[in-house]
Protein backbone atom coordinates (compact mmCIF):
# COMPACT_ATOMS: atom_id res chain seq x y z
CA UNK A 1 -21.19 -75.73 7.22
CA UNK A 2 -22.53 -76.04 10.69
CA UNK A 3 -21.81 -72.84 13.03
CA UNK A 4 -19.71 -74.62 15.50
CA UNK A 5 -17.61 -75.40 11.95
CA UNK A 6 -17.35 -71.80 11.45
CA UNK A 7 -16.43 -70.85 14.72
CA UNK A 8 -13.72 -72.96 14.51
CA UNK A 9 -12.38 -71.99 11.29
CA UNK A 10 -12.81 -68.00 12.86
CA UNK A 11 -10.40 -69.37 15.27
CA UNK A 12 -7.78 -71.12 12.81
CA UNK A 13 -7.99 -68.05 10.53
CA UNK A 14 -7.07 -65.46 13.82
CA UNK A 15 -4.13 -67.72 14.53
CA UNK A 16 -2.48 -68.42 11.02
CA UNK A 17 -2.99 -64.39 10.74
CA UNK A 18 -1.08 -64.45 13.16
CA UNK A 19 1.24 -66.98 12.51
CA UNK A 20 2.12 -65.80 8.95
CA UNK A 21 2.98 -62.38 10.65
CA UNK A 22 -0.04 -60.61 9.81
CA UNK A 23 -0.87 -59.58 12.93
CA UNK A 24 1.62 -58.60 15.75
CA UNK A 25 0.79 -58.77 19.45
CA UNK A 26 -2.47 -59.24 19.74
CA UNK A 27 -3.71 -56.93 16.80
CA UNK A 28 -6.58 -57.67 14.22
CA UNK A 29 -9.87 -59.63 14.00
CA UNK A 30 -11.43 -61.88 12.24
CA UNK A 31 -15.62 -62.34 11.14
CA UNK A 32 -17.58 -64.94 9.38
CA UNK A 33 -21.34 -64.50 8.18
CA UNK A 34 -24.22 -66.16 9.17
CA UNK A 35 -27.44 -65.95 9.24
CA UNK A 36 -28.96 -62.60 10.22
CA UNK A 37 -25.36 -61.81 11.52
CA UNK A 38 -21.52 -62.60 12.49
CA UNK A 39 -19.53 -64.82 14.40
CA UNK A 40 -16.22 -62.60 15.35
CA UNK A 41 -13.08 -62.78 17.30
CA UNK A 42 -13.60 -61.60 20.68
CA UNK A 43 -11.63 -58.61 22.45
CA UNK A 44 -7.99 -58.46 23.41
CA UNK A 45 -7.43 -62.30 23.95
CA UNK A 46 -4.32 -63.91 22.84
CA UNK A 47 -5.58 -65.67 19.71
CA UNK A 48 -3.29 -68.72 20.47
CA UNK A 49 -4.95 -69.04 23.51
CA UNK A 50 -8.64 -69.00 21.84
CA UNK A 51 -10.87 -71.76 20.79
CA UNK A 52 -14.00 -71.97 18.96
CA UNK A 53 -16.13 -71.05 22.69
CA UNK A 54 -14.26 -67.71 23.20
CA UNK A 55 -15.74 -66.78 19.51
CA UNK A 56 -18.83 -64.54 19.90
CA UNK A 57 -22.27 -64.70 17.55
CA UNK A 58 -23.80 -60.91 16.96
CA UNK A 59 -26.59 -59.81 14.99
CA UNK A 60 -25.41 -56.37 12.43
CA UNK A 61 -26.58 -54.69 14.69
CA UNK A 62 -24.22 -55.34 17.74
CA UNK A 63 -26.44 -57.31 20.33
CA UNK A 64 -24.59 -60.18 21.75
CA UNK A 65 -26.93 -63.70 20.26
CA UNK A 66 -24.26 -65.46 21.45
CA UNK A 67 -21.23 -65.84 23.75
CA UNK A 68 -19.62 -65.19 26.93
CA UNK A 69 -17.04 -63.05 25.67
CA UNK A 70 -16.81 -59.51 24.77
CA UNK A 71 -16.60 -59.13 20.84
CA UNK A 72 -13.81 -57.31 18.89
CA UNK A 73 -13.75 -53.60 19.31
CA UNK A 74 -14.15 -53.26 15.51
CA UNK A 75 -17.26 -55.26 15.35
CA UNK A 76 -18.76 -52.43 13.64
CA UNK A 77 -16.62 -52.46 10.88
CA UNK A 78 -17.16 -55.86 10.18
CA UNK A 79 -20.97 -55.48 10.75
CA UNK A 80 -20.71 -52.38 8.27
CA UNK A 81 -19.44 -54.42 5.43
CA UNK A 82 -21.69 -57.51 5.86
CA UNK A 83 -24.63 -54.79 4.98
CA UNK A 84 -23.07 -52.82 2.53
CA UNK A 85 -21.65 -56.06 0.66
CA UNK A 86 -24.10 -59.33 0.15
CA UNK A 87 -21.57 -61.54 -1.54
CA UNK A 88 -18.92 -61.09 1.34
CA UNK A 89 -18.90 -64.00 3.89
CA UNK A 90 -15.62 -63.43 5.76
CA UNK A 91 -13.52 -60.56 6.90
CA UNK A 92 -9.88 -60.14 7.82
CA UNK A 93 -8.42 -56.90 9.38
CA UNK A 94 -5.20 -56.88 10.29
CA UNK A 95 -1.91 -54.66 11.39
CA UNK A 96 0.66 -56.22 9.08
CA UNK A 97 3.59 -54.09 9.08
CA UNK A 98 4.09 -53.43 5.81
CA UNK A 99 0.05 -52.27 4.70
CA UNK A 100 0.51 -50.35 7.87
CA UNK A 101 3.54 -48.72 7.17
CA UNK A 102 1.79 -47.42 3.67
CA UNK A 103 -1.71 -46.90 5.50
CA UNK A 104 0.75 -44.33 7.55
CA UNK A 105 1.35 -42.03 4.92
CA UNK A 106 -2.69 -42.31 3.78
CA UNK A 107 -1.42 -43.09 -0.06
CA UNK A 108 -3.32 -46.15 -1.72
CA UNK A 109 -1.37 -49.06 -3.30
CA UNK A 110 -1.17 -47.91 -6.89
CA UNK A 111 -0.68 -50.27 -9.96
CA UNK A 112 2.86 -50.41 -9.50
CA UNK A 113 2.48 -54.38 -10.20
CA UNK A 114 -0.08 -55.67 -11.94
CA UNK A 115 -1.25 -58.05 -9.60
CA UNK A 116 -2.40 -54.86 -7.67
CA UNK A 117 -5.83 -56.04 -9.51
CA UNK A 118 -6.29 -59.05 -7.10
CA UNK A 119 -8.36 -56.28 -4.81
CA UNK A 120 -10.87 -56.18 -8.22
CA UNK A 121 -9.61 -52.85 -9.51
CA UNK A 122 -6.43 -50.07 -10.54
CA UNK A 123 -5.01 -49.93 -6.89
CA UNK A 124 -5.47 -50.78 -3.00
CA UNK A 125 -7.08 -47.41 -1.93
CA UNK A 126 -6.63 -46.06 1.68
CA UNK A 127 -9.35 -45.03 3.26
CA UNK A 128 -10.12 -42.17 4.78
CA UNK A 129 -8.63 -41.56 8.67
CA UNK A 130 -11.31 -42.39 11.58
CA UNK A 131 -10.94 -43.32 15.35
CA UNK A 132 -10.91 -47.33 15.69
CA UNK A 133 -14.04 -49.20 16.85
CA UNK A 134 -16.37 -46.15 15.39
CA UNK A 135 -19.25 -46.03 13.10
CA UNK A 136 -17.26 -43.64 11.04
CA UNK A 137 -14.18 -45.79 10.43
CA UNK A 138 -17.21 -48.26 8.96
CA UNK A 139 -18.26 -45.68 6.94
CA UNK A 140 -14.69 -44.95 5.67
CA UNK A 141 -13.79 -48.63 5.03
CA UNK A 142 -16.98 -49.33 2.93
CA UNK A 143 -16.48 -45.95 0.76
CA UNK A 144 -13.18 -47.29 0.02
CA UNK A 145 -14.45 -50.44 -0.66
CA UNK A 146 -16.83 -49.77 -2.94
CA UNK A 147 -15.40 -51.56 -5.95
CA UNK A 148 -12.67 -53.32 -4.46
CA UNK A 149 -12.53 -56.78 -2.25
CA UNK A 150 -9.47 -55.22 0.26
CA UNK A 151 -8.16 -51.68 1.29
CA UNK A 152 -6.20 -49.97 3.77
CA UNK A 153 -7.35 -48.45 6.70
CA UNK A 154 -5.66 -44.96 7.22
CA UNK A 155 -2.94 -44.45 9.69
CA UNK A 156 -4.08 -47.96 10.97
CA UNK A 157 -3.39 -51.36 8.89
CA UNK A 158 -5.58 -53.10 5.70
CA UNK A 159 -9.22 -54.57 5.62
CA UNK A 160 -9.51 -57.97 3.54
CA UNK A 161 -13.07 -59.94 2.35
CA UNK A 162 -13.64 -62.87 0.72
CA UNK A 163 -16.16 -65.49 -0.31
CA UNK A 164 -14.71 -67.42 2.62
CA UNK A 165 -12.17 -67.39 5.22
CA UNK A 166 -9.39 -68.92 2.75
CA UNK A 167 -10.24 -66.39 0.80
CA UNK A 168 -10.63 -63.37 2.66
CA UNK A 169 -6.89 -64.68 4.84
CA UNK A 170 -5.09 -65.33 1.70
CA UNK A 171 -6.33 -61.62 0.19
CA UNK A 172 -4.31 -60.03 3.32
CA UNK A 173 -1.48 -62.29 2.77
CA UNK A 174 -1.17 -60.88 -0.83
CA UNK A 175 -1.83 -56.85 0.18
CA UNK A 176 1.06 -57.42 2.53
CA UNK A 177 3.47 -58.60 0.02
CA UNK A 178 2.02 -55.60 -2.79
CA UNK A 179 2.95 -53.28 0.21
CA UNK A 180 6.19 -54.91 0.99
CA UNK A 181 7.52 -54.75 -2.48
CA UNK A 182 5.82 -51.30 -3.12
CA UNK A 183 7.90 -50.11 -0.19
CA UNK A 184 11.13 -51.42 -1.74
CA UNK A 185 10.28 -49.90 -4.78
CA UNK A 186 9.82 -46.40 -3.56
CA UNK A 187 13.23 -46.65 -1.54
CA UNK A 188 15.07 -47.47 -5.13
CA UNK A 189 13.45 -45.03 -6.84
CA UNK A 190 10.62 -43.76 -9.27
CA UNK A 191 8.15 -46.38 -9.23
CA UNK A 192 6.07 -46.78 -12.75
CA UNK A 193 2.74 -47.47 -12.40
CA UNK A 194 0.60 -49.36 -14.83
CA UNK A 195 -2.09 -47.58 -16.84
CA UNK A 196 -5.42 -47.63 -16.44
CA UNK A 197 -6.22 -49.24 -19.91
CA UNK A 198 -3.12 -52.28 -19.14
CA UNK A 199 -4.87 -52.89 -15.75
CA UNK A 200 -8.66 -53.64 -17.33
CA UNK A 201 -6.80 -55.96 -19.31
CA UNK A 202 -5.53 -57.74 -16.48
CA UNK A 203 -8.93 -57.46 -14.55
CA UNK A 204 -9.84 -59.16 -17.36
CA UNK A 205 -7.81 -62.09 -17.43
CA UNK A 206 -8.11 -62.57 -13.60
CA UNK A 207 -11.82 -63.64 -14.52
CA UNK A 208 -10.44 -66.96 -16.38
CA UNK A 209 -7.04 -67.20 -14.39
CA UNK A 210 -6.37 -70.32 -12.70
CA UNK A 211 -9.39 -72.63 -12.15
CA UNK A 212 -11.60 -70.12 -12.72
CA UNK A 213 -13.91 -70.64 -15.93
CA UNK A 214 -13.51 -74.00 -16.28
CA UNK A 215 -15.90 -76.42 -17.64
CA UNK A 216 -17.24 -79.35 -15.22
């Protein structure tokens, strides 16, 4: 894939996060890897309003390679992940009501549902609280995601990766519904959570779900 290719596909991922009401006002951002850097969502423009120009190229370490536009305010976040995580080619962070509403209370998304495991482990964690844009937010957000592929941010709203922007996009998607019917389930009642030992079983059988292990 070419960059301009992935600067438009930067774009299209920043508005259907927004269209599927991931991202309200004019909240969130959204990366893509490339070589020896990003390619990010710039700052506080209306993402129906952007196109593949107003996206902005960075190396990790935050110089500008690329673009007239001032990048996202949480570049470093994005940046921080890239390093700590080789196989991750997109990120997704996002305010989506419901992942903020639990991120508010600084409680992770426990295996009340087994497809909890879709984040690669036993819950969502939270991560720990940290002023936006900073190196230690970063630094929070990649100890939380240590194991996992998506977390919440604390007192803030959720982080999401992928192999690609599909991937990374639809991973939000699904830690907004977890929160949304984790939230219904704590206003009925006691929630039961899954053990540890039931949820290795199902991180088990995500490996072969679907397409995945097929021959040819």
């Amino acid at each position: 894939m070419t960059e301009a290719e992935l600067r438009r596909q930067v774009v299209e991922t920043a508005q259907a996060m927004q269209a599927r009401g991931l991202s309200p006002q004019r909240s969130g951002n959204v990366s893509a890897r490339v070589a020896d850097g990003m390619v990010i969502t710039p700052s506080g423009l209306p993402f129906e309003t952007l196109d593949a120009g107003d996206v902005v190229r960075l190396a990790l370490d935050g110089s500008v390679v690329d673009g007239a536009r001032k990048p996202s305010s949480e570049w470093r976040l994005h940046a921080a992940v890239y390093r700590a995580r080789p196989e991750v080619a997109a990120v997704v962070h996002c305010h989506s009501p419901n992942a903020t509403a639990v991120a508010c209370t600084r409680r992770p998304i426990p295996a009340f549902h087994y497809m909890v495991a879709v984040a690669g482990g036993v819950d969502i964690p939270c991560a720990a609280y940290a002023t936006f844009g900073t190196e230690a937010l970063a630094a929070a957000a990649c100890a939380a995601l240590a194991d996992r592929s998506a977390c919440l941010l604390a007192n803030h709203g959720q982080l999401a990766t992928g192999a690609d922007l599909a991937a990374a996009l639809e991973l939000a998607a699904e830690v907004e519904t977890l929160a949304t019917q984790y939230r219904a389930a704590l206003a009925i009642g006691d929630v039961h959570v899954l053990s540890d030992a039931e949820m290795q079983r199902v991180l088990d059988a995500f490996r072969s779900y679907g397409q995945r292990g097929q021959d040819g």
